[in-house]
PDB file of N, CA and C in Angstrom:
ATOM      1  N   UNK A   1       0.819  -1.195   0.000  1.00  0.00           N
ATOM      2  CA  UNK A   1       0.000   0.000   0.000  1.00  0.00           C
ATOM      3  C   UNK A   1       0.864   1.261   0.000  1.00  0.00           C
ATOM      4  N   UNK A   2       1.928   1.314   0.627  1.00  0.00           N
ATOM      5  CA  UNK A   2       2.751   2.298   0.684  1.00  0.00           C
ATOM      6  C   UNK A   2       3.375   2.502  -0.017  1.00  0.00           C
ATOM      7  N   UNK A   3       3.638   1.962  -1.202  1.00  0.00           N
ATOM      8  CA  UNK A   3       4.292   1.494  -2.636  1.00  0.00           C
ATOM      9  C   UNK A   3       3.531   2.610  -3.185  1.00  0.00           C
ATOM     10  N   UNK A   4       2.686   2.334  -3.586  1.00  0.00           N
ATOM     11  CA  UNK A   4       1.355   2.466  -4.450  1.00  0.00           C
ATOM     12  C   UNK A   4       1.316   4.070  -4.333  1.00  0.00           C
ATOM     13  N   UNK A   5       1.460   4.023  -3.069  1.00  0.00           N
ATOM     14  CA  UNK A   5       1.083   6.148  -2.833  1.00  0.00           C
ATOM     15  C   UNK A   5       2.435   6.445  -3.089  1.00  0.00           C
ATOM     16  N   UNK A   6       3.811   5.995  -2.301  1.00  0.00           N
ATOM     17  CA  UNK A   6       4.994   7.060  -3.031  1.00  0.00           C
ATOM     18  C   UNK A   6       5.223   7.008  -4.419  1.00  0.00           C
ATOM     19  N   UNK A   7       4.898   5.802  -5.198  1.00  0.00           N
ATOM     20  CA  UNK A   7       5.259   5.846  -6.666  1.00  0.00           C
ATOM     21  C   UNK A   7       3.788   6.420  -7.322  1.00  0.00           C
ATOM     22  N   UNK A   8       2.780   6.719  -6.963  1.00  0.00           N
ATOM     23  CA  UNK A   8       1.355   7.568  -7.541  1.00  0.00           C
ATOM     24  C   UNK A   8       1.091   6.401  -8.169  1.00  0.00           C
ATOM     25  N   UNK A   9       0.762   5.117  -8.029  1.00  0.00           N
ATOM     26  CA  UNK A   9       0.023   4.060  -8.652  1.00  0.00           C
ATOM     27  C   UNK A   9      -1.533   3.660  -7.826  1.00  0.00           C
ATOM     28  N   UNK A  10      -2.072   4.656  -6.838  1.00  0.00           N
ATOM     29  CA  UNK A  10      -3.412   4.981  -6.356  1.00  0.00           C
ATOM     30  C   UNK A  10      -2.959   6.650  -6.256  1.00  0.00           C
ATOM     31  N   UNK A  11      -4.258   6.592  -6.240  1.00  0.00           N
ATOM     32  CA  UNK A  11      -4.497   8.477  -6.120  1.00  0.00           C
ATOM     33  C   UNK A  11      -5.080   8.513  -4.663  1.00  0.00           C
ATOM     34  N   UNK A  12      -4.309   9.952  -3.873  1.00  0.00           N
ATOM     35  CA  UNK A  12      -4.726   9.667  -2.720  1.00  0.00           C
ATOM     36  C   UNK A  12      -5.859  10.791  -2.009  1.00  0.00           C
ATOM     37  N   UNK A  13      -5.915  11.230  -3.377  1.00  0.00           N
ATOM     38  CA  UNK A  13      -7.527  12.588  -3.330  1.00  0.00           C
ATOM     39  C   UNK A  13      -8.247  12.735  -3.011  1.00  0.00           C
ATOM     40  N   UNK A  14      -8.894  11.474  -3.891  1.00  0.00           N
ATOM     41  CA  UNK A  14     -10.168  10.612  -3.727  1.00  0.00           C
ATOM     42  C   UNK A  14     -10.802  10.243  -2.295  1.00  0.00           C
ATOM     43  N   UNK A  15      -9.834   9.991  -1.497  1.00  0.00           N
ATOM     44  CA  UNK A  15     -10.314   9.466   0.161  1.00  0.00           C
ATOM     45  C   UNK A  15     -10.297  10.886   0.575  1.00  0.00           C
ATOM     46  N   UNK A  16      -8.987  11.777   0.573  1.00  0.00           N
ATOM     47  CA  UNK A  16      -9.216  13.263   0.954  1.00  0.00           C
ATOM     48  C   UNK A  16     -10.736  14.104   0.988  1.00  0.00           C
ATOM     49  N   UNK A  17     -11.315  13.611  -0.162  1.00  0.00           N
ATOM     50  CA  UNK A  17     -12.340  14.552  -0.582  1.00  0.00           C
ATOM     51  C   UNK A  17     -13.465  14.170   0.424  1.00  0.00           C
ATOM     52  N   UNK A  18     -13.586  13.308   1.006  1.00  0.00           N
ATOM     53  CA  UNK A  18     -14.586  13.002   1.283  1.00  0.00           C
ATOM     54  C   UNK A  18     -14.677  13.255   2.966  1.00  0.00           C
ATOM     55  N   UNK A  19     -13.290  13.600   3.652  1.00  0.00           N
ATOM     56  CA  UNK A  19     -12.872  14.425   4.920  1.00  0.00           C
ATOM     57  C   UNK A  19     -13.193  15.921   4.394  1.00  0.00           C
ATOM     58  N   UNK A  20     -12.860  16.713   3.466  1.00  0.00           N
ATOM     59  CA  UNK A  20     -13.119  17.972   2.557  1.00  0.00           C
ATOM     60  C   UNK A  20     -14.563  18.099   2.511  1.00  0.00           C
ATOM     61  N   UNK A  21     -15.292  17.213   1.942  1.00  0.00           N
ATOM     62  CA  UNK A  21     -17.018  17.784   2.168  1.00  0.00           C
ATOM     63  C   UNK A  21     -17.382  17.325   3.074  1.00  0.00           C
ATOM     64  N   UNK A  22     -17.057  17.099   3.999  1.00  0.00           N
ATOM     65  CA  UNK A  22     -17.672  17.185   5.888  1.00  0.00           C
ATOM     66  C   UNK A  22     -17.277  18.278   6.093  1.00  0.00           C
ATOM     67  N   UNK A  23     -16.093  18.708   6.161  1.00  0.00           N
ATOM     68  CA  UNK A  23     -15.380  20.216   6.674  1.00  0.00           C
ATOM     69  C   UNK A  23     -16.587  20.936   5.748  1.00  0.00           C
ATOM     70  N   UNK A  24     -16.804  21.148   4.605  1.00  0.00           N
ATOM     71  CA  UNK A  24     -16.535  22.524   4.168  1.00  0.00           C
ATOM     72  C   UNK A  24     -19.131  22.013   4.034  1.00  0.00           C
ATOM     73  N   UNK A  25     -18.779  21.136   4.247  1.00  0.00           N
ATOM     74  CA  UNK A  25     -20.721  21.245   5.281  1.00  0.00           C
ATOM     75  C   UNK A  25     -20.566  21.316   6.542  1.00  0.00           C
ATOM     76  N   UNK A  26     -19.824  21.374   7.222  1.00  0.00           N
ATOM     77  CA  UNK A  26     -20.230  22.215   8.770  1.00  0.00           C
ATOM     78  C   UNK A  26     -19.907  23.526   8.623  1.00  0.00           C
ATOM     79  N   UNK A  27     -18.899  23.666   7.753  1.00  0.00           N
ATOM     80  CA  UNK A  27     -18.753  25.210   7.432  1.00  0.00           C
ATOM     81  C   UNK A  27     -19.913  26.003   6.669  1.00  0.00           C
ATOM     82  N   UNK A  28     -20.790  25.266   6.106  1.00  0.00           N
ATOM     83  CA  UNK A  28     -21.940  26.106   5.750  1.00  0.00           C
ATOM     84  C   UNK A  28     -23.141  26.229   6.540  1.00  0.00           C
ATOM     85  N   UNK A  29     -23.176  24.665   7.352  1.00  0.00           N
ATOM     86  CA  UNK A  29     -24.008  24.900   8.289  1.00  0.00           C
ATOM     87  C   UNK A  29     -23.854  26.035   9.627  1.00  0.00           C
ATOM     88  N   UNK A  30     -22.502  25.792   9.861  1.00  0.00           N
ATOM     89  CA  UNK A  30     -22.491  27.048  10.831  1.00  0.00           C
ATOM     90  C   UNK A  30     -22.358  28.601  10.705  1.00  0.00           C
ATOM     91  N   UNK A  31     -22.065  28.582   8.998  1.00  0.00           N
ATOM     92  CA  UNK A  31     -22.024  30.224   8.375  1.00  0.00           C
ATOM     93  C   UNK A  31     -23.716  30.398   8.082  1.00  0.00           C
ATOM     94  N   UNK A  32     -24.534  29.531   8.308  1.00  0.00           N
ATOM     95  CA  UNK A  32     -26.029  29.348   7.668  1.00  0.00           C
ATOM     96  C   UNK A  32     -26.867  29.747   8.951  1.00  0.00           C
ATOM     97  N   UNK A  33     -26.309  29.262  10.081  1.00  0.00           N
ATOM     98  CA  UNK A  33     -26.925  29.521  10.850  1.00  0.00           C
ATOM     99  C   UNK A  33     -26.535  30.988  12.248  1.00  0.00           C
ATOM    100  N   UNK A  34     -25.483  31.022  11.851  1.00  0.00           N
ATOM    101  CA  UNK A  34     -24.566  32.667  12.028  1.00  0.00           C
ATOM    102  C   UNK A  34     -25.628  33.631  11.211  1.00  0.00           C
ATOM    103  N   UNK A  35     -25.784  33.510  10.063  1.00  0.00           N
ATOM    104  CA  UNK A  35     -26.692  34.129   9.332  1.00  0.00           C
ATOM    105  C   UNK A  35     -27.867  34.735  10.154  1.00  0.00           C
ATOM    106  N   UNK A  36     -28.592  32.861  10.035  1.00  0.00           N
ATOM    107  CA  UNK A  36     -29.946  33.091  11.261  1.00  0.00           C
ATOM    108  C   UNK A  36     -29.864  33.846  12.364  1.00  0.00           C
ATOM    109  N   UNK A  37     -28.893  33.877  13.348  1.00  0.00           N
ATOM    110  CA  UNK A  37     -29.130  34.510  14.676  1.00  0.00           C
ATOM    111  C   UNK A  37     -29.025  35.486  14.137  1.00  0.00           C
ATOM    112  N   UNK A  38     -27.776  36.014  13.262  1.00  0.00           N
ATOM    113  CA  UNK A  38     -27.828  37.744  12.954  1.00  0.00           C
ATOM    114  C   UNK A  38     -29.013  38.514  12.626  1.00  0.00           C
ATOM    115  N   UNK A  39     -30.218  37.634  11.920  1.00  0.00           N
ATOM    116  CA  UNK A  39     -31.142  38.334  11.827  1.00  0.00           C
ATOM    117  C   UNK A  39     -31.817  38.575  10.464  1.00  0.00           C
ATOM    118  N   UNK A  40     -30.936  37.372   9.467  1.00  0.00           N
ATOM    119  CA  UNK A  40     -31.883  37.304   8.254  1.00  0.00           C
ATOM    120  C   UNK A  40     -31.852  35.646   8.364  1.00  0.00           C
ATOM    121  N   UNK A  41     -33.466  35.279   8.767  1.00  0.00           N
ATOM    122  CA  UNK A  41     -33.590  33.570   8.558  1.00  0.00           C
ATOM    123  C   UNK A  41     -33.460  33.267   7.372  1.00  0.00           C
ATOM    124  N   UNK A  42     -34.150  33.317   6.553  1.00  0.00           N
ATOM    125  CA  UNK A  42     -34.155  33.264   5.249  1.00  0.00           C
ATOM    126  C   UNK A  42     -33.475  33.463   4.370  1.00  0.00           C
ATOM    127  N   UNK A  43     -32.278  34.296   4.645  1.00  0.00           N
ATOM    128  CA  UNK A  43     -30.835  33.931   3.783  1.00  0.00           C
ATOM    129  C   UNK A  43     -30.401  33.028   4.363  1.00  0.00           C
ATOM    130  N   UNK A  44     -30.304  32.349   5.823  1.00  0.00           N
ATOM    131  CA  UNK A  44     -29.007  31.885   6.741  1.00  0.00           C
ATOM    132  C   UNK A  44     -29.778  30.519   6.041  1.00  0.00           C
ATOM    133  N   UNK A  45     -31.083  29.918   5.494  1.00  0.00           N
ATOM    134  CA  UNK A  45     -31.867  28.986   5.447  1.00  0.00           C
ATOM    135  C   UNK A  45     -31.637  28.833   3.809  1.00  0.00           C
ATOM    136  N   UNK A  46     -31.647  29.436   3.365  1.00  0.00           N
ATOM    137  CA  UNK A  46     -30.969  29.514   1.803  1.00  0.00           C
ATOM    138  C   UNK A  46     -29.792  29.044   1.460  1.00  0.00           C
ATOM    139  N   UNK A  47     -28.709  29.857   2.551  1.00  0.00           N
ATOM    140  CA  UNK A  47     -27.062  29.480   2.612  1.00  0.00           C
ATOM    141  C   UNK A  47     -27.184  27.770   2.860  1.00  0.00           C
ATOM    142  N   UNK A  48     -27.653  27.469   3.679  1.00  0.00           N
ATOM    143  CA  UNK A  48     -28.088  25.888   4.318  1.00  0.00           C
ATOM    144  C   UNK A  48     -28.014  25.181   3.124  1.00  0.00           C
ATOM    145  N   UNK A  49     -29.672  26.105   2.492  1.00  0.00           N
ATOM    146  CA  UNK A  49     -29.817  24.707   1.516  1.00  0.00           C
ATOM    147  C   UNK A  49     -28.424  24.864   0.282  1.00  0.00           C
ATOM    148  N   UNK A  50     -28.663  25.565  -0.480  1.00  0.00           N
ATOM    149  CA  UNK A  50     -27.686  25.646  -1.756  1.00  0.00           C
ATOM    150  C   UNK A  50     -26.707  25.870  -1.468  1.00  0.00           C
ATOM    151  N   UNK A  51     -26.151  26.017  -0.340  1.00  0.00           N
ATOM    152  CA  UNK A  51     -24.307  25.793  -0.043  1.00  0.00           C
ATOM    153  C   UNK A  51     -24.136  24.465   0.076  1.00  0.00           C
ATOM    154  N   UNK A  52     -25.163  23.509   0.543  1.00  0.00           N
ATOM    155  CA  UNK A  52     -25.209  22.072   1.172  1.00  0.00           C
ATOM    156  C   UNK A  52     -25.056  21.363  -0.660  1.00  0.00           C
ATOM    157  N   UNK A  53     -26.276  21.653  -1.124  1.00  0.00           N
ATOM    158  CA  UNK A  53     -26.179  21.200  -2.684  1.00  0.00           C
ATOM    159  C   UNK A  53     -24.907  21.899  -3.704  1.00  0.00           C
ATOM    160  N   UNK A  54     -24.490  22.898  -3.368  1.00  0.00           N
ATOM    161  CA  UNK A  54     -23.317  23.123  -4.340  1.00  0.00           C
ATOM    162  C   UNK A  54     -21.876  22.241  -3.668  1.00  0.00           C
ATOM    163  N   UNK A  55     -21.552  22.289  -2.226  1.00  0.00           N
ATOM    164  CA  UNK A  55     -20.691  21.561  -1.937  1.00  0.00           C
ATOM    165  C   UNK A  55     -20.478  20.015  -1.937  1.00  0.00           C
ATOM    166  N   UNK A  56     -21.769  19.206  -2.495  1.00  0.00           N
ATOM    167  CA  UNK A  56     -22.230  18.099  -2.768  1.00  0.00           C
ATOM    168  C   UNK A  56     -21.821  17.948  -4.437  1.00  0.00           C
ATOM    169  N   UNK A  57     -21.760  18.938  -5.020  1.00  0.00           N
ATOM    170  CA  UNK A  57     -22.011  18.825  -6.436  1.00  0.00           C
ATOM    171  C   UNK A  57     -20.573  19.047  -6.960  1.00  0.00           C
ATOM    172  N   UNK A  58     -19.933  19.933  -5.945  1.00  0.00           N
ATOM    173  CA  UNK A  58     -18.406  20.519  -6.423  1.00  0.00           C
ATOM    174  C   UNK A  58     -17.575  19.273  -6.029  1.00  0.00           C
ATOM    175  N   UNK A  59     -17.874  18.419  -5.034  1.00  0.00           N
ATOM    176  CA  UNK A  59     -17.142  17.340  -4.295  1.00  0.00           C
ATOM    177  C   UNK A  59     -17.129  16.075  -5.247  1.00  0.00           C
ATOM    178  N   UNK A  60     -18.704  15.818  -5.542  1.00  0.00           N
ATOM    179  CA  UNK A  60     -19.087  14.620  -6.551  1.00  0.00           C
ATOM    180  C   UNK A  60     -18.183  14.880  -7.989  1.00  0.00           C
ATOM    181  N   UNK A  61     -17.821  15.878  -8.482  1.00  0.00           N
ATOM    182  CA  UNK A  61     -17.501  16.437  -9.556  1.00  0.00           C
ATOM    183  C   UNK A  61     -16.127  16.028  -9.741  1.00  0.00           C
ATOM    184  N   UNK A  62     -15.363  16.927  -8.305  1.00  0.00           N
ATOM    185  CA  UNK A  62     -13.792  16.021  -8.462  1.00  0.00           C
ATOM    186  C   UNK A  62     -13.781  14.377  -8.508  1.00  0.00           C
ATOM    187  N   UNK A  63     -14.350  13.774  -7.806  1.00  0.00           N
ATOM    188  CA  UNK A  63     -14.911  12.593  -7.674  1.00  0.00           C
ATOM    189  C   UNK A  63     -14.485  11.629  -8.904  1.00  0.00           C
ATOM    190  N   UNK A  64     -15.644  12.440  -9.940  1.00  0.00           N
ATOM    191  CA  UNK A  64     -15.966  12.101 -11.141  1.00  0.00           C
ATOM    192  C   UNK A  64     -14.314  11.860 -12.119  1.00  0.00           C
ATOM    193  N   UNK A  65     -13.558  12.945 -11.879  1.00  0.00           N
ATOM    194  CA  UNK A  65     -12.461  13.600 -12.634  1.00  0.00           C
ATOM    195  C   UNK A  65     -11.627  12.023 -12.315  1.00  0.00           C
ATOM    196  N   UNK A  66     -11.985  11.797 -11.101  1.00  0.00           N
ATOM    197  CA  UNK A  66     -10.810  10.619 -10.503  1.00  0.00           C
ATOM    198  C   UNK A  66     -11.191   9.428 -10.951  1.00  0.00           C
ATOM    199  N   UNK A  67     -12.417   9.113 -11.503  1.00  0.00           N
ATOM    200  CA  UNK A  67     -12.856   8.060 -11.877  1.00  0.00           C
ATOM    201  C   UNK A  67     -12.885   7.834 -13.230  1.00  0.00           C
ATOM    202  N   UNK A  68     -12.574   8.802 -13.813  1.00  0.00           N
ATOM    203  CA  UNK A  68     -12.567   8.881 -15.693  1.00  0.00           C
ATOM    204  C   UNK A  68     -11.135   8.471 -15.843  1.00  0.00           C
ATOM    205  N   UNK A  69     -10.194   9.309 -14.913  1.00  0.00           N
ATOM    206  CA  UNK A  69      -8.957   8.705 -14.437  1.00  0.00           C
ATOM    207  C   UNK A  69      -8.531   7.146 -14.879  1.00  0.00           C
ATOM    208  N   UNK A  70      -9.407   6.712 -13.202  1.00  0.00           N
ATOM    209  CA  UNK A  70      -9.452   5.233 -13.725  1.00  0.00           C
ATOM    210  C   UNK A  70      -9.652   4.340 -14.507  1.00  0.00           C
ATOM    211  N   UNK A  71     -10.793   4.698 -15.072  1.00  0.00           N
ATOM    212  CA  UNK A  71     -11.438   4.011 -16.100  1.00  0.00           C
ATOM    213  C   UNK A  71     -11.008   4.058 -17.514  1.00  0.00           C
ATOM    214  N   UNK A  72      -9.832   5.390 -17.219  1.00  0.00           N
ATOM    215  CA  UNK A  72      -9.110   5.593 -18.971  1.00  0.00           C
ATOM    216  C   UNK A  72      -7.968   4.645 -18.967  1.00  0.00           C
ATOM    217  N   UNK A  73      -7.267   4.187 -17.558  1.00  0.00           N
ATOM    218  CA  UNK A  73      -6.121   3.559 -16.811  1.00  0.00           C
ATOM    219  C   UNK A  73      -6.731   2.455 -17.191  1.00  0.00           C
ATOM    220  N   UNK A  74      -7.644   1.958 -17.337  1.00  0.00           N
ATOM    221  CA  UNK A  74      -8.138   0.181 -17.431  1.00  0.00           C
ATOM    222  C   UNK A  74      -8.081   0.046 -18.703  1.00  0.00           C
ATOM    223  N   UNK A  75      -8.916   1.389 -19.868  1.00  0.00           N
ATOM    224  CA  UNK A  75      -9.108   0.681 -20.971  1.00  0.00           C
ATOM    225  C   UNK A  75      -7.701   0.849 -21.859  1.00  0.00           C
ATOM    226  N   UNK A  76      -6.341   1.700 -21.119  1.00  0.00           N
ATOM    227  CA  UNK A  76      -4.891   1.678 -21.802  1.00  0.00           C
ATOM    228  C   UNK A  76      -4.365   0.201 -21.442  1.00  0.00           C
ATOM    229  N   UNK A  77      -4.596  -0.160 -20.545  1.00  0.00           N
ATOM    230  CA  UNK A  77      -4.232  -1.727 -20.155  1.00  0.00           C
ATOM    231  C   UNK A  77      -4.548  -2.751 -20.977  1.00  0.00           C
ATOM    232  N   UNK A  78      -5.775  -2.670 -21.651  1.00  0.00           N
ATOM    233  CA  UNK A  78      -6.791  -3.800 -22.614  1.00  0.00           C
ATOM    234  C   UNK A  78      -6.122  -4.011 -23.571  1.00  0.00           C
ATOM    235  N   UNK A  79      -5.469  -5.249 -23.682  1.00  0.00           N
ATOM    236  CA  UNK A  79      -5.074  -5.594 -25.570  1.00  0.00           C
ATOM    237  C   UNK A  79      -5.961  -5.159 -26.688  1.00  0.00           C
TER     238      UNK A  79
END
């Protein structure tokens, strides 16, 4: 396994990302609800929702990048 990561024969992003959209959804939940007490619900409830769905979508996306990755890595292998 330790092979694999110093010579880049796994990518080690992929597991990263998924510590990265926990962080960066409590970070909207608690900038969402900072919002709320300050005194606009309805933005801080907005920030909630579509910060929650864009950081879902920006995360799935790299995701994606890593898996085309792979899947281009399998079909260079194929006789």
């Amino acid at each position: 396994m330790l092979r694999s990561i110093f010579f880049f024969d796994a990518m080690l992003v992929p597991k990263i990302i998924t510590a990265v959209y926990w962080l960066l959804l409590a970070g909207v939940v608690i900038s969402g609800l900072g919002m709320m007490w300050a005194g606009s619900f309805f933005g801080g409830l907005m920030l909630i929702l579509f910060g929650a769905v864009g950081v879902r979508i920006w995360c799935e996306l790299l995701i994606v990048l890593f898996k085309i990755n792979d899947h281009l890595k399998k079909m260079a292998e194929k006789p």
